[in-house]
N, C-alpha and C. Protein backbone atom coordinates (compact mmCIF):
# COMPACT_ATOMS: atom_id res chain seq x y z
N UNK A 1 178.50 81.33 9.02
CA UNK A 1 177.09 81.56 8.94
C UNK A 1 176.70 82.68 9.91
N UNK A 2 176.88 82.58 10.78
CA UNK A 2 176.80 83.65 11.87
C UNK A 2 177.32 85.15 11.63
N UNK A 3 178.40 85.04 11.00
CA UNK A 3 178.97 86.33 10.46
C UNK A 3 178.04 87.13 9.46
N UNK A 4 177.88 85.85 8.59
CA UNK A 4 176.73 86.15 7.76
C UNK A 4 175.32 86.84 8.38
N UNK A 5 174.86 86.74 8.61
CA UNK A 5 173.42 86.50 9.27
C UNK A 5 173.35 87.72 10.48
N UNK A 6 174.27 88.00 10.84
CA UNK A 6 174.71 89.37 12.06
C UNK A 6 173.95 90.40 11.35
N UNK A 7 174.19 90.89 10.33
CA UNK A 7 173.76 92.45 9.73
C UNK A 7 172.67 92.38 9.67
N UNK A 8 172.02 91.21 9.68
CA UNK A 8 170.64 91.36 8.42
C UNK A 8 169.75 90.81 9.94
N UNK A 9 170.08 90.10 10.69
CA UNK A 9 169.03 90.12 11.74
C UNK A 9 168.17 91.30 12.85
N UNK A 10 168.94 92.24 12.94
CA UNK A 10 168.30 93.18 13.21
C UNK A 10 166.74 94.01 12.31
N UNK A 11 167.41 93.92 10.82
CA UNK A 11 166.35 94.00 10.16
C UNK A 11 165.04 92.92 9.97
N UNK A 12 165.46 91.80 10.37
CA UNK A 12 164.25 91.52 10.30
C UNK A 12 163.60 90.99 11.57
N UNK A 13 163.88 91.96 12.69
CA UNK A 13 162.79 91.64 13.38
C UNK A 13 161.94 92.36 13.50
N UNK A 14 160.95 92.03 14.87
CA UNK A 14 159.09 93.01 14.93
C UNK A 14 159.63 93.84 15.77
N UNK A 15 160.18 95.00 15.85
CA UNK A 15 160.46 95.85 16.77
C UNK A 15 160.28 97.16 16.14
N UNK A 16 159.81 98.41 17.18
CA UNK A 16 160.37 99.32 16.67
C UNK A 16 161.63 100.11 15.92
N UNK A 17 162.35 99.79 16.99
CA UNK A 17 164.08 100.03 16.75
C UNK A 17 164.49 99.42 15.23
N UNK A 18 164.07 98.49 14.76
CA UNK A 18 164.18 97.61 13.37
C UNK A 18 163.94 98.20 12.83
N UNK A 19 162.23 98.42 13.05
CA UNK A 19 161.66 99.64 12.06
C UNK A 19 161.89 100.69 11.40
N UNK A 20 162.74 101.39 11.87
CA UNK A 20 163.36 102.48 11.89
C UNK A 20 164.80 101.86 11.06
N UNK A 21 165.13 101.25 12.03
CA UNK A 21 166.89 100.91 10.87
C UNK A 21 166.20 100.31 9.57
N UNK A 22 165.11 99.51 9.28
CA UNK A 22 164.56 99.32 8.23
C UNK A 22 164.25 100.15 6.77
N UNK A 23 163.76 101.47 7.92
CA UNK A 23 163.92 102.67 6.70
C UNK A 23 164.90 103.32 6.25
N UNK A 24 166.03 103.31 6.69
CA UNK A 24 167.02 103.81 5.81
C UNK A 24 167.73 102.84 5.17
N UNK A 25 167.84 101.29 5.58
CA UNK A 25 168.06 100.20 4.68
C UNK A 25 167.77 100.13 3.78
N UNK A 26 166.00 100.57 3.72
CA UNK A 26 165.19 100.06 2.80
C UNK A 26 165.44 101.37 1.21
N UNK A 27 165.66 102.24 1.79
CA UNK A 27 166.12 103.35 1.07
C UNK A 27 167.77 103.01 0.04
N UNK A 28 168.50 102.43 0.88
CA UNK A 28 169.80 102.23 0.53
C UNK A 28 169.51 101.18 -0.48
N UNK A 29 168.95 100.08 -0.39
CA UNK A 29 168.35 98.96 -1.19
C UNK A 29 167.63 99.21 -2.58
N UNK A 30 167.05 100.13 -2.43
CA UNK A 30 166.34 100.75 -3.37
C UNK A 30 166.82 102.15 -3.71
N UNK A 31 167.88 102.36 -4.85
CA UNK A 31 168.43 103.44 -5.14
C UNK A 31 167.83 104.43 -6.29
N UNK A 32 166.90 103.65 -6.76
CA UNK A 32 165.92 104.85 -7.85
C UNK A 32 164.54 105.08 -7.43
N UNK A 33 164.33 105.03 -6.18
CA UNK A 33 163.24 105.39 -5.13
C UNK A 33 162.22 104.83 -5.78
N UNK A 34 161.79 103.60 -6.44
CA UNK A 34 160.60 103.86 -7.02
C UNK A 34 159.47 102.70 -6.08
N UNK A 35 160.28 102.54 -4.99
CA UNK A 35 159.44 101.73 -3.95
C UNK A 35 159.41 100.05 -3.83
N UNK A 36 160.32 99.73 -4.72
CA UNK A 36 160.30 98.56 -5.35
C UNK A 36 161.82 97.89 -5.41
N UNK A 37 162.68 96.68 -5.04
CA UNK A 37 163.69 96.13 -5.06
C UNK A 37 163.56 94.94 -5.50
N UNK A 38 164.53 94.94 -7.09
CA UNK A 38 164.87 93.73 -8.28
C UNK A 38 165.39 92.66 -7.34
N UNK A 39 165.48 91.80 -7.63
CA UNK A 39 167.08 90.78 -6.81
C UNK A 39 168.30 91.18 -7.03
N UNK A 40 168.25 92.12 -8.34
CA UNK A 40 169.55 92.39 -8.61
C UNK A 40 170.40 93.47 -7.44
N UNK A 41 168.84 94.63 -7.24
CA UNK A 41 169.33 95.54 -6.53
C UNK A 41 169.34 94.94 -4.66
N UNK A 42 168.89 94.05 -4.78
CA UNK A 42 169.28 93.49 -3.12
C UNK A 42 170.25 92.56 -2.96
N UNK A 43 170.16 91.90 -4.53
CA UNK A 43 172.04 91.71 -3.84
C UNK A 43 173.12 92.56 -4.24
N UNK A 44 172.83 93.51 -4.57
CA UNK A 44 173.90 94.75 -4.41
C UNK A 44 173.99 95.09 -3.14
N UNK A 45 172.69 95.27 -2.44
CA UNK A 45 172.50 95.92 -1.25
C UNK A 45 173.34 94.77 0.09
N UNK A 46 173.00 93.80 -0.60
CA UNK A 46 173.83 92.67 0.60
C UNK A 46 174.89 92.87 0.57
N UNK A 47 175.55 93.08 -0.60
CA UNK A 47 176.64 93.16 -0.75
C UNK A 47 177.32 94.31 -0.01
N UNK A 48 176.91 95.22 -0.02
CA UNK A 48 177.28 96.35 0.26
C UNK A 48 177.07 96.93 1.63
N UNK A 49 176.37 95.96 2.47
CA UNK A 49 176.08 95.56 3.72
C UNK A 49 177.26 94.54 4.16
N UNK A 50 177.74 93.40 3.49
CA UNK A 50 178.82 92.72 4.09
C UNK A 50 180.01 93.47 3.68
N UNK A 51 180.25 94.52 2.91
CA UNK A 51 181.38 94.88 2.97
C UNK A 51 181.61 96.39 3.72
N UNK A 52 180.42 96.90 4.43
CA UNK A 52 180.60 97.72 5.38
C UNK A 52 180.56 96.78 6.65
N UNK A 53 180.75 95.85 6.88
CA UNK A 53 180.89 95.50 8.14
C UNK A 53 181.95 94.45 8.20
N UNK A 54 182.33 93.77 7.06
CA UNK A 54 183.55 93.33 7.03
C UNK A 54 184.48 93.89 6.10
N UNK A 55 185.10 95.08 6.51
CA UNK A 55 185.62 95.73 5.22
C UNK A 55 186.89 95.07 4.50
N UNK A 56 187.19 95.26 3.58
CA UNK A 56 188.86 94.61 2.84
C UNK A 56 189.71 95.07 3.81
N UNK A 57 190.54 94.17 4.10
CA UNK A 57 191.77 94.27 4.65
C UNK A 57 193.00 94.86 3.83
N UNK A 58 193.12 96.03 3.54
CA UNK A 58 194.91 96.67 2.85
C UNK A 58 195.85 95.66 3.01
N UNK A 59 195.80 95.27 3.99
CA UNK A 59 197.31 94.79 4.17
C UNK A 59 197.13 93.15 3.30
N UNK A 60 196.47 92.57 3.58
CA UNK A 60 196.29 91.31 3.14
C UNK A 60 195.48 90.66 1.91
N UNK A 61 194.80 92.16 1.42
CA UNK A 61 194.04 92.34 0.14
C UNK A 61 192.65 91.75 0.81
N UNK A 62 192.53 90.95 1.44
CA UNK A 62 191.78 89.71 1.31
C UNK A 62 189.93 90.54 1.79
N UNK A 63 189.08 89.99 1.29
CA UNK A 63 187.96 90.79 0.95
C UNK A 63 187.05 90.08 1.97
N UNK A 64 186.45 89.59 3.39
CA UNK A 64 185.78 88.87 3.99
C UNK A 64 184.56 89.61 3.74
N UNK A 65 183.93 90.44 3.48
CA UNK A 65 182.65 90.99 3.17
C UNK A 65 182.48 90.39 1.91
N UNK A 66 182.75 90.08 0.74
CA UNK A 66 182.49 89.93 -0.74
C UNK A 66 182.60 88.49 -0.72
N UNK A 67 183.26 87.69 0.51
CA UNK A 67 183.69 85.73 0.40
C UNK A 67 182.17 85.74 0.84
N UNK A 68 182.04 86.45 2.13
CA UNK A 68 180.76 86.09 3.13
C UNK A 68 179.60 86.15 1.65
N UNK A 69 179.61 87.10 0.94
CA UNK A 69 178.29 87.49 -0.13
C UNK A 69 178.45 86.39 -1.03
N UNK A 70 179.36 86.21 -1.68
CA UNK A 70 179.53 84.73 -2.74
C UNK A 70 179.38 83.49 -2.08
N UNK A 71 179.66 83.27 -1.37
CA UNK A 71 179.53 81.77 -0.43
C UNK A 71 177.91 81.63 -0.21
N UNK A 72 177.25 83.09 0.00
CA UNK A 72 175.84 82.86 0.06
C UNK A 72 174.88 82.89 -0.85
N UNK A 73 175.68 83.31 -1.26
CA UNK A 73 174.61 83.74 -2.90
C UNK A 73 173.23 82.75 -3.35
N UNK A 74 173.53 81.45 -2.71
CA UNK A 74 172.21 80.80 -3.39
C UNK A 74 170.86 80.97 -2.60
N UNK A 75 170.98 81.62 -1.33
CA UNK A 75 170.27 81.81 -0.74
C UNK A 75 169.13 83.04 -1.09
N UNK A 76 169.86 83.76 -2.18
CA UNK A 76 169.27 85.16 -2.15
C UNK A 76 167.82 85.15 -2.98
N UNK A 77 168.01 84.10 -3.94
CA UNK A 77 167.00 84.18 -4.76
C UNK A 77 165.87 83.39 -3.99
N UNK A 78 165.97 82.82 -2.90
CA UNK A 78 165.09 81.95 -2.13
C UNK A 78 164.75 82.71 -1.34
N UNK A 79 164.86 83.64 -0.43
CA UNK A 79 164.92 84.83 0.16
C UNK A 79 163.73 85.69 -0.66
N UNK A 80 164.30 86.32 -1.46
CA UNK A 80 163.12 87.14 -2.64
C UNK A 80 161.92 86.52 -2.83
N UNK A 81 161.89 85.30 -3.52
CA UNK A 81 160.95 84.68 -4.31
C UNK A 81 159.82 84.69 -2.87
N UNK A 82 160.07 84.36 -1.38
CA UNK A 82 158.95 84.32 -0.45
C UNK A 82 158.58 85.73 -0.42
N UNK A 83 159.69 86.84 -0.13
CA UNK A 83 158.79 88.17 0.49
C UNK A 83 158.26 88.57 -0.76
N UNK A 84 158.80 88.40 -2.05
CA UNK A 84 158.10 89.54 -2.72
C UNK A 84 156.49 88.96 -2.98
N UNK A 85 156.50 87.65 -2.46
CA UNK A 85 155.05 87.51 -2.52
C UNK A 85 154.24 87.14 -1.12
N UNK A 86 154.58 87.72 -0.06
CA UNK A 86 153.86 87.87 1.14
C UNK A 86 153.03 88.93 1.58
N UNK A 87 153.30 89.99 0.32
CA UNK A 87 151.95 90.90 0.50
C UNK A 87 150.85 90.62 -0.94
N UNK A 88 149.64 90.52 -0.91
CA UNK A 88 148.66 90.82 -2.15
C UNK A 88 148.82 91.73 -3.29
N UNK A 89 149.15 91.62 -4.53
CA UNK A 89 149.13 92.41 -5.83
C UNK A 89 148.07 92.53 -6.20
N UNK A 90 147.72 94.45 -6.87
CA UNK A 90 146.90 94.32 -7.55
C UNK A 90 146.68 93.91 -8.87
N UNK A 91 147.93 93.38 -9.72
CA UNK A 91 148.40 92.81 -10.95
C UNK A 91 148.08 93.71 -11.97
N UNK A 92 148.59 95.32 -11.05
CA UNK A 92 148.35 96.27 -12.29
C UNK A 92 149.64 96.38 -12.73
N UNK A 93 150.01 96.48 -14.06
CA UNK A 93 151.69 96.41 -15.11
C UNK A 93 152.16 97.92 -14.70
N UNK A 94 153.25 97.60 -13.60
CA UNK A 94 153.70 98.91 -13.68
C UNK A 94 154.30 99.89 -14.58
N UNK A 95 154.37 101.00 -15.00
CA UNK A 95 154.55 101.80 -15.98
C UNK A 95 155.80 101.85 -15.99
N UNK A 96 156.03 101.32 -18.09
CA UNK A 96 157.39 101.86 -18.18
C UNK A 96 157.96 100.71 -18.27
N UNK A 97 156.79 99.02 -18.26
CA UNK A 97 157.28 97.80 -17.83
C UNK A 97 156.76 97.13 -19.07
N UNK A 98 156.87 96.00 -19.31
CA UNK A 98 156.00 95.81 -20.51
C UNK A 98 154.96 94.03 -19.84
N UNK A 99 155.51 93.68 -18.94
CA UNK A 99 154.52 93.51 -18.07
C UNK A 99 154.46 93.04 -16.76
N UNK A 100 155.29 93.34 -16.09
CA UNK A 100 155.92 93.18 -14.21
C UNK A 100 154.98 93.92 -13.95
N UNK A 101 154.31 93.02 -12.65
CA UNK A 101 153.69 93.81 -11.64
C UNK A 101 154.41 94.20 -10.21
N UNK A 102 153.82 94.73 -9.38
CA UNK A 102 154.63 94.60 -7.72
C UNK A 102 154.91 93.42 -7.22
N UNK A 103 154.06 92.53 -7.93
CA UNK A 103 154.51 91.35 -7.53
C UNK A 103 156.12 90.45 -8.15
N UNK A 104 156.28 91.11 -8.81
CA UNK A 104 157.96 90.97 -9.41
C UNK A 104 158.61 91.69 -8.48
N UNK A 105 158.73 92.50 -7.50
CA UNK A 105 159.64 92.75 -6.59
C UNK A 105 159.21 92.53 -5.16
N UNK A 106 159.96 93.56 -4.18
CA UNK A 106 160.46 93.25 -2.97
C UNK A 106 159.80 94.59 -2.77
N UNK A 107 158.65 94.80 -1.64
CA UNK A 107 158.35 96.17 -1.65
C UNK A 107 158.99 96.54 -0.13
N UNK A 108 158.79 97.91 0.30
CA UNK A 108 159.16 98.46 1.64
C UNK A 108 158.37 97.24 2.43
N UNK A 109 157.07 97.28 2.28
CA UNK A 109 156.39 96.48 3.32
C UNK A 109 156.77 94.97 3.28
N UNK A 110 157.43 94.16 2.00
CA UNK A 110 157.89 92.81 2.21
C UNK A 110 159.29 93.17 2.85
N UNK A 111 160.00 94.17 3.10
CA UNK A 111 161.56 94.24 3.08
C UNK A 111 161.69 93.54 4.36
N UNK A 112 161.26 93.58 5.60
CA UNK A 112 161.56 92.35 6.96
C UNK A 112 161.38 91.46 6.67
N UNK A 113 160.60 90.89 5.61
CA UNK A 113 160.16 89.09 5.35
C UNK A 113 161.46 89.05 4.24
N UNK A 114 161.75 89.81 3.83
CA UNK A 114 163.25 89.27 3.25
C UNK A 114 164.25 89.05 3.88
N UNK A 115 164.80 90.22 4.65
CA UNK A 115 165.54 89.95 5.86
C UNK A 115 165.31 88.59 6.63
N UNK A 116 164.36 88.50 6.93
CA UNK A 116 164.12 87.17 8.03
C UNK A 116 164.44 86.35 7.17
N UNK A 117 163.98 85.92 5.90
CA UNK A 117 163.67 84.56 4.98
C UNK A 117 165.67 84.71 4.65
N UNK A 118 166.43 85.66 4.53
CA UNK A 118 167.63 85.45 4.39
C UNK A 118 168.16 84.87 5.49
N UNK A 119 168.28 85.42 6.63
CA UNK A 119 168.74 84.96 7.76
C UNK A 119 168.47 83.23 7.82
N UNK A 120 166.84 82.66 7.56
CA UNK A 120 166.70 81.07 7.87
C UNK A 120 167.41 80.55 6.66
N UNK A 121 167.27 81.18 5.35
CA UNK A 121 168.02 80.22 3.92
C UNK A 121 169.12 80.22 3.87
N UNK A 122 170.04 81.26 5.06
CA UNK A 122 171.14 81.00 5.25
C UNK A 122 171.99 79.94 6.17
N UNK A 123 170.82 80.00 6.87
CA UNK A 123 171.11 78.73 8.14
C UNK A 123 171.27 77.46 7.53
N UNK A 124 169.49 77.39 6.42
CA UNK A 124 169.65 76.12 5.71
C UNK A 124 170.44 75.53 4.97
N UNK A 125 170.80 76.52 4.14
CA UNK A 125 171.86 76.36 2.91
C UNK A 125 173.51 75.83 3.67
N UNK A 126 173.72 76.63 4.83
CA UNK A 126 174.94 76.42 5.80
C UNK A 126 175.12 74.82 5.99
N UNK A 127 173.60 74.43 6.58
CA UNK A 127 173.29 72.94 7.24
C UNK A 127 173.07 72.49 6.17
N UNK A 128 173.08 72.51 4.78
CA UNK A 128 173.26 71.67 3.76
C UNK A 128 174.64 71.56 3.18
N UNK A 129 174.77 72.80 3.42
CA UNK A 129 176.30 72.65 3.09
C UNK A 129 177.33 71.63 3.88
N UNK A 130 177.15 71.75 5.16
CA UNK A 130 178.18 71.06 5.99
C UNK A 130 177.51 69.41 5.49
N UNK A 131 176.54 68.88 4.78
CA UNK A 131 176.72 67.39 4.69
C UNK A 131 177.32 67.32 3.90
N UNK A 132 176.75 68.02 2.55
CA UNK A 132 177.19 67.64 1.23
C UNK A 132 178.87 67.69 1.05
N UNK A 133 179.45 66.49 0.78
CA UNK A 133 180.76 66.21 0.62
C UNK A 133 181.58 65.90 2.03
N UNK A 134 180.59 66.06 3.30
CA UNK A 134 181.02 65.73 4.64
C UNK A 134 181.77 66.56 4.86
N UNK A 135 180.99 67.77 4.87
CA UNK A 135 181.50 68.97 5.83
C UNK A 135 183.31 69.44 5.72
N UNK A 136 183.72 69.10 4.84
CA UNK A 136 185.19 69.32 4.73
C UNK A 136 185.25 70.35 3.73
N UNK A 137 184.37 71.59 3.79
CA UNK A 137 184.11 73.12 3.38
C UNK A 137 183.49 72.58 1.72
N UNK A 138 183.28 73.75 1.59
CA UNK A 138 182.53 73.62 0.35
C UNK A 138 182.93 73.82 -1.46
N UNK A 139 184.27 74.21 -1.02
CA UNK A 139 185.28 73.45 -2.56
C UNK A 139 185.07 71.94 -3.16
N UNK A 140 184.51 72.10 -4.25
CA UNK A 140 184.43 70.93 -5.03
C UNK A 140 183.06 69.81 -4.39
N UNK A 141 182.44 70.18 -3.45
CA UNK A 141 181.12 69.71 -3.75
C UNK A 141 179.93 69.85 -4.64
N UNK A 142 179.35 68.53 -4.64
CA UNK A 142 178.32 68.62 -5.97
C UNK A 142 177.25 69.30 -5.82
N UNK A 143 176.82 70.07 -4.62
CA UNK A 143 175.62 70.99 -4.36
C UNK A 143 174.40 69.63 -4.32
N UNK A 144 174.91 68.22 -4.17
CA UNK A 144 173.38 67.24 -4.18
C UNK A 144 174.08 66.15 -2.69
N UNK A 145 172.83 66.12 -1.52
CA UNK A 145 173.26 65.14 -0.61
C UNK A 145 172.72 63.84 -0.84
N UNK A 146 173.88 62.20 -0.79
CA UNK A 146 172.79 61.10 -1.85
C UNK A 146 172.83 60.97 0.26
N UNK A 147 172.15 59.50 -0.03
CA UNK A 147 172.28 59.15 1.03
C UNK A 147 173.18 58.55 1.93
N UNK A 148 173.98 58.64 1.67
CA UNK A 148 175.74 58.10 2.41
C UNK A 148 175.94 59.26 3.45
N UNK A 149 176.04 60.21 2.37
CA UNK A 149 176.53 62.07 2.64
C UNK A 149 175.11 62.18 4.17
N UNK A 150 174.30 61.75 3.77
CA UNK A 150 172.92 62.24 4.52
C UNK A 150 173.11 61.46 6.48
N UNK A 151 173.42 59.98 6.10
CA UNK A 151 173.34 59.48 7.58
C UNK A 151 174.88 59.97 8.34
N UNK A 152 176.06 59.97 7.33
CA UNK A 152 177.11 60.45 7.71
C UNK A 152 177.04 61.87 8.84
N UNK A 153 175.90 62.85 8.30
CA UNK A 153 176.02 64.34 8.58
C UNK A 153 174.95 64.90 9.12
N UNK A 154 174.11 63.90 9.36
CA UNK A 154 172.97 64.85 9.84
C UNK A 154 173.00 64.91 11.20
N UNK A 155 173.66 64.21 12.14
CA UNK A 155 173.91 64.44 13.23
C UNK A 155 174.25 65.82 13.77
N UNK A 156 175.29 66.44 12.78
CA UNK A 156 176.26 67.53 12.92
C UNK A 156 175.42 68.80 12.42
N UNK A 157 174.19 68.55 12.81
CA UNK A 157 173.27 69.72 11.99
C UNK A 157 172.00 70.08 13.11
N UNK A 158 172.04 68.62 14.01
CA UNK A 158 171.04 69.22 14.76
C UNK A 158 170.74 70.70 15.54
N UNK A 159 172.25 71.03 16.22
CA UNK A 159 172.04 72.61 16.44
C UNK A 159 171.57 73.48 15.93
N UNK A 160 170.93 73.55 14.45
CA UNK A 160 170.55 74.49 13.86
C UNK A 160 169.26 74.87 14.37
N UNK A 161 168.53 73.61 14.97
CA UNK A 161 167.27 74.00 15.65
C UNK A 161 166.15 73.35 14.67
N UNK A 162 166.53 72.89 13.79
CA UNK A 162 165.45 72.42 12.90
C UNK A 162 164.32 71.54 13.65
N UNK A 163 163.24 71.26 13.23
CA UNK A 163 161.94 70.60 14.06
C UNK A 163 162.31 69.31 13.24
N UNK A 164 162.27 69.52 12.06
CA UNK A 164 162.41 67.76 12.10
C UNK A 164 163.71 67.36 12.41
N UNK A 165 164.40 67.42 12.76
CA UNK A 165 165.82 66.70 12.80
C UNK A 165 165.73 66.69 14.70
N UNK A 166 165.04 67.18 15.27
CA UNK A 166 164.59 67.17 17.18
C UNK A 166 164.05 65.77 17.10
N UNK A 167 163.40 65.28 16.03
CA UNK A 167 162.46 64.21 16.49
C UNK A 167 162.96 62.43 15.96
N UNK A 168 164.16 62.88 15.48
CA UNK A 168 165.08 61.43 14.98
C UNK A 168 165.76 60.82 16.04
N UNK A 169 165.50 59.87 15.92
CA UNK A 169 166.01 58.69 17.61
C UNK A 169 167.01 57.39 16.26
N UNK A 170 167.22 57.96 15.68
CA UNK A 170 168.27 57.09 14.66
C UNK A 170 169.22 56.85 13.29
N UNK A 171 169.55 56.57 12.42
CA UNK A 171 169.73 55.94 11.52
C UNK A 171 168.33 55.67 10.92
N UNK A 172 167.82 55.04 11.18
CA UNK A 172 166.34 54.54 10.48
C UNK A 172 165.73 55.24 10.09
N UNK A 173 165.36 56.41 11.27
CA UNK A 173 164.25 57.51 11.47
C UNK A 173 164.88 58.56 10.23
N UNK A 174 166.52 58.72 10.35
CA UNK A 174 166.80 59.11 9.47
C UNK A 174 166.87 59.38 8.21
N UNK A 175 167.14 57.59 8.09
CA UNK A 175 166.78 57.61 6.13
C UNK A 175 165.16 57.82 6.06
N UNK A 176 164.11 57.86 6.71
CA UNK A 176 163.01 57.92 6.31
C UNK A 176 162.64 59.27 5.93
N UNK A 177 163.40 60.41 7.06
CA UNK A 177 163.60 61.95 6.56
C UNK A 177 163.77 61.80 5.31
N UNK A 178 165.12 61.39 5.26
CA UNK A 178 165.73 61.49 3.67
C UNK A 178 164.94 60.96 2.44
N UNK A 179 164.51 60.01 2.76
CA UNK A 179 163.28 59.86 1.55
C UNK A 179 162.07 60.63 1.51
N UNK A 180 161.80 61.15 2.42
CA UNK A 180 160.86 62.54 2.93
C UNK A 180 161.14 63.86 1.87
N UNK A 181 162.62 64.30 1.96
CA UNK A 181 162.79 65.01 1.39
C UNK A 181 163.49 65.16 0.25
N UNK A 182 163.45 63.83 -0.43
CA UNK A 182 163.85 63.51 -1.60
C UNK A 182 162.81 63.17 -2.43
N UNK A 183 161.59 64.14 -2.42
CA UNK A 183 160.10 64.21 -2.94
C UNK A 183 160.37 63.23 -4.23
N UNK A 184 160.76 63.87 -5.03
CA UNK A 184 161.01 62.88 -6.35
C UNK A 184 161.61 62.00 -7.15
N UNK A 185 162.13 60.94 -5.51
CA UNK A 185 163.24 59.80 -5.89
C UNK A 185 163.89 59.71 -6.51
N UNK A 186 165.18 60.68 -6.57
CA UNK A 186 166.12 60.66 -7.69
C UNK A 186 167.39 60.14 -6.67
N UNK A 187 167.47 60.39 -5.41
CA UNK A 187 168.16 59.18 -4.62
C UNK A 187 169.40 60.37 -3.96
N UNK A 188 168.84 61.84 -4.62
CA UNK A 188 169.52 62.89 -4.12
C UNK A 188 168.57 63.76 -3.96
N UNK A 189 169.08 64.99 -2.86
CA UNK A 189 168.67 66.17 -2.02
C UNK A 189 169.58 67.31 -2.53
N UNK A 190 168.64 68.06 -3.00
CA UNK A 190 169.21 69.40 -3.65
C UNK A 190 169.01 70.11 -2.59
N UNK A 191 169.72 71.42 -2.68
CA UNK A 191 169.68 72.70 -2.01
C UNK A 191 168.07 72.99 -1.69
N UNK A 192 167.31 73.12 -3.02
CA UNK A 192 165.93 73.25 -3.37
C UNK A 192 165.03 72.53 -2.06
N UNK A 193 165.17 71.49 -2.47
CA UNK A 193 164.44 70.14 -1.76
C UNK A 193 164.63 70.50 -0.17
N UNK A 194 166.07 70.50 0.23
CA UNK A 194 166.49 70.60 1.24
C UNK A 194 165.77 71.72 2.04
N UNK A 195 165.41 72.85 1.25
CA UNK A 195 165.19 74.08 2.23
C UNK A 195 163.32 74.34 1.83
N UNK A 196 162.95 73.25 1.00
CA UNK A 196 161.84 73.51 0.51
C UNK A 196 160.77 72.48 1.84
């Protein structure tokens, strides 16, 4: 997670210095200048961000920039869906569209609220990951935590810093989270739920 999350934190913070690395990111992200980034074209751009900083290894083939981007991947569309709507649309159909507004993408001015919103859905998705199937990596888990998976693992998650998981003094307090965030009693915690 950390490996993950290295490139992209600089971009999204409030700094000048960001600012600036922001604009030629934001340029690289957006390759037909038209001010505007698909999901498609930002996870190209992630992509192409974890594999300049973890490049393929020759000798061993082995690709740690492209594992780091697939392992995360569910995060990306959760990421998008907040910034591209943290600035106001005027819900005029951009030209050439037959009916997307700005509000269908990722503009220069949402591009740090993407960055940031990647960096936390990566944390989350990480700390969901390590319950689901009890943390013994993420081959062959069902992507749903029931509640076994939940009192087993949530211990092993508090470091992430989360606010509710600071304020559990148990087991008890626990399953009550878990029914907290199992909004629609199906007796499992999706990815969704989890980070929602």
């Amino acid at each position: 997670m950390e490996k993950f999350k290295a490139p992209f934190l600089p971009f999204g913070a409030k700094t000048d210095a960001s600012a600036k690395l922001r604009v030629a990111a934001f340029r690289a992200a957006d390759p037909n200048g038209n001010g505007l980034c698909s999901l498609a074209e930002l996870e190209t751009w992630i992509l192409n961000v974890l594999m300049k900083e973890y490049p393929k290894d020759s000798a061993t083939k082995a690709e740690p920039g492209r594992d780091l981007w697939s392992l995360f991947r569910p995060c990306y569309v959760r990421a998008f869906n907040d910034a591209k709507d943290y600035k106001a649309d005027t819900g005029k159909v951009i030209e050439g569209t037959k009916k997307s507004t700005a509000d269908d993408f990722v503009s220069k001015g949402e591009f740090r609220v993407f960055n940031a919103m990647l960096v936390v859905y990566a944390s989350m998705y990480d700390a969901f990951s390590k319950i689901d199937g009890g943390g013994a990596g993420r081959g062959g888990d069902d992507r749903k935590i029931d509640l076994s998976e939940w009192l087993a693992g949530y211990r092993g998650i508090r470091g992430y810093g989360f606010d509710a998981l600071k304020a559990l003094s148990g087991d008890a307090a626990a399953e009550l989270l878990f029914m907290k965030i199992d909004a629609n009693r199906g007796g499992v915690v999706s990815p969704v739920s989890f980070t929602s």
